[in-house]
N, C-alpha and C. Protein backbone atom coordinates (compact mmCIF):
# COMPACT_ATOMS: atom_id res chain seq x y z
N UNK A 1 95.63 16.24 41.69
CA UNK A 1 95.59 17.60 42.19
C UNK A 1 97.00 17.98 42.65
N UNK A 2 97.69 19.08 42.31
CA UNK A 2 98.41 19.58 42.60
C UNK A 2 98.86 19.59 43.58
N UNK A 3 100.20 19.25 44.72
CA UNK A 3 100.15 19.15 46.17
C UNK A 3 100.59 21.06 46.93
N UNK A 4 100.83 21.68 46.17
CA UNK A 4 100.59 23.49 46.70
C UNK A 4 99.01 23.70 46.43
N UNK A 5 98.32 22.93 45.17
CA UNK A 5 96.96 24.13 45.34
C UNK A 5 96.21 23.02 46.16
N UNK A 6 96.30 21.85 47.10
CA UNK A 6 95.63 21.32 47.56
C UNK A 6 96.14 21.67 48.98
N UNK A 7 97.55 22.51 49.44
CA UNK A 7 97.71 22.79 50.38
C UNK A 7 96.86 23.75 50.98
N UNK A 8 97.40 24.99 49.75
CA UNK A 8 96.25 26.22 49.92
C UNK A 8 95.04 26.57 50.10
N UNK A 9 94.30 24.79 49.54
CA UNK A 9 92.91 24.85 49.70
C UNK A 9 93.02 24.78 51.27
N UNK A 10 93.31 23.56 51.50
CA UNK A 10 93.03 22.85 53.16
C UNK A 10 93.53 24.05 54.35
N UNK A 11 94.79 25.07 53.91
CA UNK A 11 94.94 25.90 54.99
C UNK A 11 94.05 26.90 54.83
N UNK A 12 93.42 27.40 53.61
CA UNK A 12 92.19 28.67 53.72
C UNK A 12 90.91 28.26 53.78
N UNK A 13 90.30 26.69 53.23
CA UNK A 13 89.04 26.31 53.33
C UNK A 13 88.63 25.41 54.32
N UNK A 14 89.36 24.14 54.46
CA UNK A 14 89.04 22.83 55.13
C UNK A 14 89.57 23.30 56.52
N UNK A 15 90.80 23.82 56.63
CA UNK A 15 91.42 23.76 58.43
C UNK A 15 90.46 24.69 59.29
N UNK A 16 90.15 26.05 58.83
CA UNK A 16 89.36 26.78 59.55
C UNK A 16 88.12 26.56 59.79
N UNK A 17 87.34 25.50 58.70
CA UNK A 17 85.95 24.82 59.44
C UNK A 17 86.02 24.31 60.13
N UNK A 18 87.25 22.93 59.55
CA UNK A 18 87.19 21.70 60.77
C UNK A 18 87.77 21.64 62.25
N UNK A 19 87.66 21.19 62.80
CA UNK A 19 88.84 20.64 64.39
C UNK A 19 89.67 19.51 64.35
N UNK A 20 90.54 19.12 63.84
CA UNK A 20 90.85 17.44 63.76
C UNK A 20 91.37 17.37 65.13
N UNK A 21 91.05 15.92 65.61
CA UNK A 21 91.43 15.51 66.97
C UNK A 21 92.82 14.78 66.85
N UNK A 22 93.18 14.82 65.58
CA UNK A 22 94.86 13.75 65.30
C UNK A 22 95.74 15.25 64.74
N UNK A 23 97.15 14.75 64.86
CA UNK A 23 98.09 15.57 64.48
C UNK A 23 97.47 16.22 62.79
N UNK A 24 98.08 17.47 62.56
CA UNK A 24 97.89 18.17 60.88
C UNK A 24 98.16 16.96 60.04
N UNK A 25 99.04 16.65 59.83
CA UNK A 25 99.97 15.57 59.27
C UNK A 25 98.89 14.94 58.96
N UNK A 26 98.14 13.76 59.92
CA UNK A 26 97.41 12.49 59.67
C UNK A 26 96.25 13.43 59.02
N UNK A 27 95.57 14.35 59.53
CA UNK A 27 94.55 15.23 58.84
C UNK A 27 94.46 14.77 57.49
N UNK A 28 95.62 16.20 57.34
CA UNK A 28 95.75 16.95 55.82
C UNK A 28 95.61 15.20 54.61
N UNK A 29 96.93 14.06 55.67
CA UNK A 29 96.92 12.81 54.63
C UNK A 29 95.68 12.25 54.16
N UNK A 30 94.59 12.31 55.19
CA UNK A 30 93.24 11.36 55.55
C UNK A 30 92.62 12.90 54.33
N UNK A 31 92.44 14.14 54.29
CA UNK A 31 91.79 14.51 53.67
C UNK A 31 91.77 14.26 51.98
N UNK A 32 93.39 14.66 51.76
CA UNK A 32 93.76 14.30 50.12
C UNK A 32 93.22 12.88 50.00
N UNK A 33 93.44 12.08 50.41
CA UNK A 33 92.88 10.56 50.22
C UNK A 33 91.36 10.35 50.24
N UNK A 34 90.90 11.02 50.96
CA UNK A 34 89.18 11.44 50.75
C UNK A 34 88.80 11.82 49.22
N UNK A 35 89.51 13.37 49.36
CA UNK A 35 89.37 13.47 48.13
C UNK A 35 89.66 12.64 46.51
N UNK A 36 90.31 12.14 46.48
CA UNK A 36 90.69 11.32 45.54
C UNK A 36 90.11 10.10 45.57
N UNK A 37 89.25 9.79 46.78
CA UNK A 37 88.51 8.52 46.34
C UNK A 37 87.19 9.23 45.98
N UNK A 38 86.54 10.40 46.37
CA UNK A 38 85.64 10.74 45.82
C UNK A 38 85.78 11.25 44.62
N UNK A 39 87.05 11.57 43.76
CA UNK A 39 86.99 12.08 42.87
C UNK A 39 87.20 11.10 41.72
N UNK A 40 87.17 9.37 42.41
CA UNK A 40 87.24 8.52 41.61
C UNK A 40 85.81 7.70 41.43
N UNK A 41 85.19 8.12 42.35
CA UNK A 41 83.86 7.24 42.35
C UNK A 41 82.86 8.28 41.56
N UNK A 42 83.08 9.52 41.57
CA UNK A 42 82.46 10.76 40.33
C UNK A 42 82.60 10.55 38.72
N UNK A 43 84.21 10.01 38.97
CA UNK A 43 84.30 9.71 37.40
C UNK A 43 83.83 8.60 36.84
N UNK A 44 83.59 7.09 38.34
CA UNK A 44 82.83 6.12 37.31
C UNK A 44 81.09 7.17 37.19
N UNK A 45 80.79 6.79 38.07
CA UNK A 45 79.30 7.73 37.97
C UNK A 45 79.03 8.89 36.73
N UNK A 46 80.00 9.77 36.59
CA UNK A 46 79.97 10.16 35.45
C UNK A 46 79.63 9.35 33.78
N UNK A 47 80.76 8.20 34.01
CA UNK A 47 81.10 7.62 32.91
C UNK A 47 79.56 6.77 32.70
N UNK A 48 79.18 6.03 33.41
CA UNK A 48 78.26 5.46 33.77
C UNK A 48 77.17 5.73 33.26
N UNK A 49 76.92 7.06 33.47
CA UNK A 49 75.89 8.23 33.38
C UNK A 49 75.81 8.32 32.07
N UNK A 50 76.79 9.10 31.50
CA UNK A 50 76.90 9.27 29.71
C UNK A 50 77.25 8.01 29.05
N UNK A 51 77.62 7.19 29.24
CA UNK A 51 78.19 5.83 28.27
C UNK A 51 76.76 5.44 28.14
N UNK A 52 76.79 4.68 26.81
CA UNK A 52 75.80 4.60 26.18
C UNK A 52 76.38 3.98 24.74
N UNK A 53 76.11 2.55 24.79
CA UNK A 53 76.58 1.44 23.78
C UNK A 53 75.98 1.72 22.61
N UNK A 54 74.84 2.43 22.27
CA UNK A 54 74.00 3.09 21.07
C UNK A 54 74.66 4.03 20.38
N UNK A 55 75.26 4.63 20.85
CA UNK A 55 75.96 5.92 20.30
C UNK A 55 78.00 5.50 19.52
N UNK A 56 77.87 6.31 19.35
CA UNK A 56 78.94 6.27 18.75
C UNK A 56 80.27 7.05 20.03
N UNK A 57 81.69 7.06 19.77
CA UNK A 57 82.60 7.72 20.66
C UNK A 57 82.25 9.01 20.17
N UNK A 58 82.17 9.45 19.17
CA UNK A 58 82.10 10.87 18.53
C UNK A 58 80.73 11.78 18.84
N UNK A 59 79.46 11.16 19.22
CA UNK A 59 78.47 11.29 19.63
C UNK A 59 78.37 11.51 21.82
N UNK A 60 79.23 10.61 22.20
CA UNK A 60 79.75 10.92 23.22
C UNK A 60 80.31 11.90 23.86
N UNK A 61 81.47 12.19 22.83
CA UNK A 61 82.18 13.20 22.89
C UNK A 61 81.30 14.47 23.13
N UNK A 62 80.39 14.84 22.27
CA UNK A 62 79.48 16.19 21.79
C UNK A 62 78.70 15.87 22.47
N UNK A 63 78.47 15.45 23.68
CA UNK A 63 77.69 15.57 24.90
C UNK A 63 78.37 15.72 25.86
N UNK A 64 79.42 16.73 26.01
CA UNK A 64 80.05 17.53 26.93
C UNK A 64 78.75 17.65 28.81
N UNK A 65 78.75 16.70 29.63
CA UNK A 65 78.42 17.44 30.60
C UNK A 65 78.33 18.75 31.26
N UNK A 66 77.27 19.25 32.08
CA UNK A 66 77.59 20.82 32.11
C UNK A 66 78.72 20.77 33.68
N UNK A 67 79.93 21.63 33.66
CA UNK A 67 80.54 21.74 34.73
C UNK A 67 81.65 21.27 34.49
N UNK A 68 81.67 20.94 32.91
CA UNK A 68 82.72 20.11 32.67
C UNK A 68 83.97 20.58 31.28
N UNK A 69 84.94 21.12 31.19
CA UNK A 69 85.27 21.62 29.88
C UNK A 69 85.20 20.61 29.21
N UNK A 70 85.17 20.77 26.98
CA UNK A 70 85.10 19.93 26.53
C UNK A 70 86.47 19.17 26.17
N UNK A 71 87.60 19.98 26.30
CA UNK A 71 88.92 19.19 26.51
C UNK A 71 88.93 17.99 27.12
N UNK A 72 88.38 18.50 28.56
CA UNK A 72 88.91 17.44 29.59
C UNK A 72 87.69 16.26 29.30
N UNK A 73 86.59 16.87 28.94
CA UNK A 73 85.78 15.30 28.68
C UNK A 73 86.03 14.80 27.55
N UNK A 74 86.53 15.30 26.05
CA UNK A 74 87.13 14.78 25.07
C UNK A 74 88.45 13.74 25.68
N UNK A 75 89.43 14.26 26.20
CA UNK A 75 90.27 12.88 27.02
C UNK A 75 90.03 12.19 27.56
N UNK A 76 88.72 12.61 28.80
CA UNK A 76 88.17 10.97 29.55
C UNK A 76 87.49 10.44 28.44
N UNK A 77 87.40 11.07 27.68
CA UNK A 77 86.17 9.50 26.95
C UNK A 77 87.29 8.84 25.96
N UNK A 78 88.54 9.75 25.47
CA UNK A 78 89.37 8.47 24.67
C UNK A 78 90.31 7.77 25.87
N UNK A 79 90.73 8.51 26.79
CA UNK A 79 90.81 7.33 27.67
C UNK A 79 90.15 5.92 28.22
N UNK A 80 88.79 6.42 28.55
CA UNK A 80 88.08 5.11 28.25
C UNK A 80 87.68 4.35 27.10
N UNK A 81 87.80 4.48 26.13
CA UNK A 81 87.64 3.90 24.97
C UNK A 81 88.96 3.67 24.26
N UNK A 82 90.30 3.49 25.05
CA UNK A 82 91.86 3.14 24.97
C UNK A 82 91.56 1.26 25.04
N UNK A 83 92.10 0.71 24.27
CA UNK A 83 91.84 -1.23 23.92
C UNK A 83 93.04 -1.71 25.82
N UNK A 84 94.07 -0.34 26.35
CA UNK A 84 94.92 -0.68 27.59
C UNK A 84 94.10 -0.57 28.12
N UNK A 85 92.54 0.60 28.77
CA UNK A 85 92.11 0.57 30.02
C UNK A 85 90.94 -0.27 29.90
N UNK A 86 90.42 -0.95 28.52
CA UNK A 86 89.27 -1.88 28.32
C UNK A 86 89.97 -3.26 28.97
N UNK A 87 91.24 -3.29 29.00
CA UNK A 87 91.51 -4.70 29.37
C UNK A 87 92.42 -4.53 30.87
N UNK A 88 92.07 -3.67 31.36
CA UNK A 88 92.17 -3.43 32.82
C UNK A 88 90.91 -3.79 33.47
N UNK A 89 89.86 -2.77 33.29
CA UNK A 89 88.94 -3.07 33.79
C UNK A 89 88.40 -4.44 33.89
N UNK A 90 89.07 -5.00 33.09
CA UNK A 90 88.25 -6.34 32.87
C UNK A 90 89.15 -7.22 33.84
N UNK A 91 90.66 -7.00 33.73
CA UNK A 91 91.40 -7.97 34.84
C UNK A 91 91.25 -7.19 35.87
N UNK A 92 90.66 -6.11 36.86
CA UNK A 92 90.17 -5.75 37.61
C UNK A 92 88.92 -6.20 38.05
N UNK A 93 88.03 -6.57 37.25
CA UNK A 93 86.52 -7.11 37.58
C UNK A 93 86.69 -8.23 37.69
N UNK A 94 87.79 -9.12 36.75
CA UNK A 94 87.94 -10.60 37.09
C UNK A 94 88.67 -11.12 38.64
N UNK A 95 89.59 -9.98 38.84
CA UNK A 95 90.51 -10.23 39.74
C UNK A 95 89.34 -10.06 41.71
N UNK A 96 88.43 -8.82 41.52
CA UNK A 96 87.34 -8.71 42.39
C UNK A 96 86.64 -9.97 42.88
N UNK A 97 86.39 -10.85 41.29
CA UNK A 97 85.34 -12.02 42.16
C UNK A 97 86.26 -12.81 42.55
N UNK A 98 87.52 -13.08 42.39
CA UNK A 98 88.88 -14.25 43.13
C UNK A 98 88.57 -13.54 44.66
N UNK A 99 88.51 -12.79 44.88
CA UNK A 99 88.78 -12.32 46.13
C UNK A 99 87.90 -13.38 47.19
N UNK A 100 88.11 -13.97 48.00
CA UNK A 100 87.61 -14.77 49.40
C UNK A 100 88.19 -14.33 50.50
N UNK A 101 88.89 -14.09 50.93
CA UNK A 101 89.15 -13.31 52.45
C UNK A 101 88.09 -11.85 52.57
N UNK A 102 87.61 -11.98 53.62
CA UNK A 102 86.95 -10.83 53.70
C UNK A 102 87.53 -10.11 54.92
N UNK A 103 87.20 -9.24 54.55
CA UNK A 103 88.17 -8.06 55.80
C UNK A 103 86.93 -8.15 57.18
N UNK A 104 87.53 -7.74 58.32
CA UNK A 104 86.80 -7.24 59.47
C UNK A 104 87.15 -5.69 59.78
N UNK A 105 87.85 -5.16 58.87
CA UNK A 105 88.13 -4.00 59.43
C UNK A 105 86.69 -2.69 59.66
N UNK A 106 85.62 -2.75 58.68
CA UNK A 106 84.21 -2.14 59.25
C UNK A 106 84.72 -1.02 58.42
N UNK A 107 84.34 0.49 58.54
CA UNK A 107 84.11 1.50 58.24
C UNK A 107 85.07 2.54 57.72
N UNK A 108 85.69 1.89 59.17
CA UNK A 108 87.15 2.68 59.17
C UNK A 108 88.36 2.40 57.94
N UNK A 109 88.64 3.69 57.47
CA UNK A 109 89.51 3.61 56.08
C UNK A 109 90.97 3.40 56.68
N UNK A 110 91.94 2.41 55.91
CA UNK A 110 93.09 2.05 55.83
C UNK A 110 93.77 3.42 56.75
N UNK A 111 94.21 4.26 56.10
CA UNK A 111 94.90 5.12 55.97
C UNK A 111 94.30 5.81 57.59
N UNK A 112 93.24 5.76 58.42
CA UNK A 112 93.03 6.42 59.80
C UNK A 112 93.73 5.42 60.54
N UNK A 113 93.47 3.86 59.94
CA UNK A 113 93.97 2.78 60.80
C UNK A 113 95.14 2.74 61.19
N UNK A 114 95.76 2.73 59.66
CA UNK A 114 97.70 2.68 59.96
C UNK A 114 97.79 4.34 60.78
N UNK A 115 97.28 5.23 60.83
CA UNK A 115 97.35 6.43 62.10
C UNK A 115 97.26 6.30 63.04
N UNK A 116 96.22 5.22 63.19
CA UNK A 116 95.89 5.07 64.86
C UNK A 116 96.91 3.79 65.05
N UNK A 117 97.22 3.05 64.55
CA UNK A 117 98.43 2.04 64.96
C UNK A 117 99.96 2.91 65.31
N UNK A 118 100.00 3.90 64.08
CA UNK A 118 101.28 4.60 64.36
C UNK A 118 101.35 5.74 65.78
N UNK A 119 100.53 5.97 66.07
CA UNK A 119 100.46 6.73 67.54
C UNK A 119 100.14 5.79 69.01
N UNK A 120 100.01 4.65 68.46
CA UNK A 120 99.70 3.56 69.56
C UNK A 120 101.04 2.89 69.74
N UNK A 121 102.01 2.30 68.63
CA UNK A 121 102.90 2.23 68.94
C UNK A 121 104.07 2.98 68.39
N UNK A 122 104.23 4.25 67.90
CA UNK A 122 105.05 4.71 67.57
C UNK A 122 106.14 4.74 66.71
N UNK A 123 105.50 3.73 66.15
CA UNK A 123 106.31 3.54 64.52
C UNK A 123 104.98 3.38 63.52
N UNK A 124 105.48 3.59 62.04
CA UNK A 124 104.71 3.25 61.31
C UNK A 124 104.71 1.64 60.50
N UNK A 125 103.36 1.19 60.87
CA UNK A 125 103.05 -0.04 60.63
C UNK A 125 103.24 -0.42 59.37
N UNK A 126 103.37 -1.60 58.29
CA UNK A 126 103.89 -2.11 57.80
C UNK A 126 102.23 -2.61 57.10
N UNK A 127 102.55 -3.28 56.13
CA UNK A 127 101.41 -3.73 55.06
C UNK A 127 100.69 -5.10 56.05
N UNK A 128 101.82 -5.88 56.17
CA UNK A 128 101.74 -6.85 57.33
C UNK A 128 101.00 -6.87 58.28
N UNK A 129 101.46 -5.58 59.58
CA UNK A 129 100.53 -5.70 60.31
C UNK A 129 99.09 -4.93 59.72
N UNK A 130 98.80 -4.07 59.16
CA UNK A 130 97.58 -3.27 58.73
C UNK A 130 96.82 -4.57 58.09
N UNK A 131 97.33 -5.79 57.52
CA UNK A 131 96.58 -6.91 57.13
C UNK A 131 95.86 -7.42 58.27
N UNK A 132 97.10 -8.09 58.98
CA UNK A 132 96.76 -8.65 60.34
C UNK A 132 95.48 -7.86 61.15
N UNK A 133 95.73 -6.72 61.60
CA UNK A 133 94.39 -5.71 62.05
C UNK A 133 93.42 -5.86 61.15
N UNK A 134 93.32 -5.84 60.07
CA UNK A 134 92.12 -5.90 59.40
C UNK A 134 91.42 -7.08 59.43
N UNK A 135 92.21 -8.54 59.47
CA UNK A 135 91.62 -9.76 59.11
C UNK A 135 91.81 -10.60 60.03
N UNK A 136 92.64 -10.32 61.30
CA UNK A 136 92.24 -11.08 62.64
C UNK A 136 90.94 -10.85 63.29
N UNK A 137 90.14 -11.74 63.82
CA UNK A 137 89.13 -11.46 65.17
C UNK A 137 89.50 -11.38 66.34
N UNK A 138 88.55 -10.62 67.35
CA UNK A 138 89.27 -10.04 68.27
C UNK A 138 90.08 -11.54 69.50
N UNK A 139 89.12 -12.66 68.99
CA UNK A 139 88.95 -13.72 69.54
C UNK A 139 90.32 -14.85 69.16
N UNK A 140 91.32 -13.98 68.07
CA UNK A 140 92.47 -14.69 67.30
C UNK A 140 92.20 -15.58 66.37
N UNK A 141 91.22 -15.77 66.06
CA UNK A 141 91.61 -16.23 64.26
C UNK A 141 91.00 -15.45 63.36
């Protein structure tokens, strides 16, 4: 999304509903980042939705969702059906089950955390500590 028409949205749509209790700044950051994770969990759900191993890409294609132009779903579907993002996903799904550290951080998204660290101590925190907060107990290990 564009960073003027996502300004324009948030100063004529989002600021005058909401109240944020943190500076504009952390807001406006915490909102675009909202958005874009919801606008990434739509497109698996989408994909999800219409993919269908029976059919053909060309058969795919000509099932344009409604809400959707057929340009832009003609590119997501050869994007997903690209041999680069078939072998992403896959070192992405492989790379998921390696994972063993589990976080304690709970609910709260990255991006409010390193906010509330940066107004607690007045600099902005580092990958380092935002690890450390996430994967220490309160008890030190």
């Amino acid at each position: 999304m564009p960073k003027s028409y996502f300004n324009d949205c948030f100063n004529t749509i989002i600021k005058p509903h909401f109240y944020f209790i943190t500076i504009e700044e952390v807001a406006r950051e915490y909102v675009y980042r909202s958005i874009a994770n919801k606008w990434a969990a739509s497109r698996q759900k989408l994909w999800y939705e219409f993919k269908d191993p029976l059919k053909t890409k060309d058969k795919i294609m000509n099932n344009v969702p409604v809400g959707i132009t057929r340009d832009q779903w003609t590119s997501f579907v050869n994007y997903r059906y690209k041999e680069k993002t078939h072998n992403m996903c896959k070192r992405n799904a492989e790379n998921q089950k390696k994972q063993t550290v589990p976080h304690i951080g709970g609910s709260k998204s990255n991006s409010r955390r390193k906010a509330e660290m940066m107004a607690e101590t007045g600099s902005k925190p580092g990958r380092a500590l935002l690890y450390l907060a996430t994967h220490t107990k309160k008890y030190g290990s």
